[in-house]
Protein backbone atom coordinates (compact mmCIF):
# COMPACT_ATOMS: atom_id res chain seq x y z
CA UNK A 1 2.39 -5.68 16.02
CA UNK A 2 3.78 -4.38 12.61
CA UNK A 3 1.32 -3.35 9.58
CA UNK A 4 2.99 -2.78 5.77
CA UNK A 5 0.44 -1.00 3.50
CA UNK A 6 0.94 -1.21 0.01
CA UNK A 7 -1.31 0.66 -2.76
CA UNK A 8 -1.39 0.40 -6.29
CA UNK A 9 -3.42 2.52 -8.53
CA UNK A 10 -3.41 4.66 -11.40
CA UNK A 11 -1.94 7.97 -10.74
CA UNK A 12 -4.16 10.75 -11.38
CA UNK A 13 -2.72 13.82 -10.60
CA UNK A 14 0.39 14.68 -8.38
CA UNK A 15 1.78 18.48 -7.12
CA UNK A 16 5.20 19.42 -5.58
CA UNK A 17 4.56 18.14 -2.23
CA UNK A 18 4.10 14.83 -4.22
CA UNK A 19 1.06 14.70 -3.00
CA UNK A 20 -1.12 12.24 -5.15
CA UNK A 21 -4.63 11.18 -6.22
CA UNK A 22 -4.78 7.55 -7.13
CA UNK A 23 -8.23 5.73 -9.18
CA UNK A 24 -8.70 2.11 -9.00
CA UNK A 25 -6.43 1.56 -6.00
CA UNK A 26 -5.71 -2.22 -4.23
CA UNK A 27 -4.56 -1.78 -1.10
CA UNK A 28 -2.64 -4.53 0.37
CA UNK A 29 -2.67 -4.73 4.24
CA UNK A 30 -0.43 -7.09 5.58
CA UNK A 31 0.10 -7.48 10.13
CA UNK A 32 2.58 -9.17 11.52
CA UNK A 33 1.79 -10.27 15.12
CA UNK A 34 3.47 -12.74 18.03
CA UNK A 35 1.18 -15.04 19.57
CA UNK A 36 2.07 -14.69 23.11
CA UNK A 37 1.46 -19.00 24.16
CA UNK A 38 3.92 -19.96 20.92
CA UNK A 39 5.87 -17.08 20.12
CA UNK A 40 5.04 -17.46 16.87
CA UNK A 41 4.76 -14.84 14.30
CA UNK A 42 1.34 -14.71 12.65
CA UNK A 43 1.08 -13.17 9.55
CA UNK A 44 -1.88 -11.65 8.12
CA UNK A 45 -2.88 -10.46 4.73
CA UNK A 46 -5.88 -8.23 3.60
CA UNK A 47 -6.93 -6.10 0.27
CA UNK A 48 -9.43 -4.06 -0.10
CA UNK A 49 -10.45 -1.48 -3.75
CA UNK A 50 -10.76 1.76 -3.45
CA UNK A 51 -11.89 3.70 -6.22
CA UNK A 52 -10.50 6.97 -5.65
CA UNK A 53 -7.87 8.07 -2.84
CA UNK A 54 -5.93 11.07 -1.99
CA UNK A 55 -2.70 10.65 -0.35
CA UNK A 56 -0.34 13.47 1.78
CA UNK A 57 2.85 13.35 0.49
CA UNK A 58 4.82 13.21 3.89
CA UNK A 59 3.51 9.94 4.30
CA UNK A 60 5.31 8.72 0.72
CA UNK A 61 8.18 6.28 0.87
CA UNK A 62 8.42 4.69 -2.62
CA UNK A 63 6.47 5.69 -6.07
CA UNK A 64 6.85 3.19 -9.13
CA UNK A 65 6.55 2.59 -12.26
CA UNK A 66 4.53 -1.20 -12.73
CA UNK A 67 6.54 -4.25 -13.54
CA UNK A 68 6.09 -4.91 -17.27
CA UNK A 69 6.49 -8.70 -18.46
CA UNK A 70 9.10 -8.77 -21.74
CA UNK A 71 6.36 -10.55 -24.12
């Protein structure tokens, strides 16, 4: 089984450690799993809001700027 989390927020605040506190957060949830009679990968998707979250910074990966449309 494989799970990819994926928040977007506002950032709030942020400190050398980039550690961050995010408002108005979606966090995407998606599993990956085999079914054991098919061998087929199931994949599944779940969001949930969260209004305000703190996040460690040695858990971090990627931090973005949000993809603006050229209207």
């Amino acid at each position: 089984m494989r799970t990819d989390r994926h928040l977007t927020g506002i950032l709030q605040s942020f400190d050398q450690h980039l550690n961050m506190v995010l408002s108005d957060v979606v966090e995407t949830i998606t599993t990956t799993e085999t079914d054991p009679d098919s061998t087929e990968e199931i994949v599944k998707t779940t969001t949930r809001e969260i209004p305000l979250l703190f996040i460690r910074g040695d858990s971090v990966v990627l931090v973005s700027t949000p993809n603006r449309n050229p209207n």
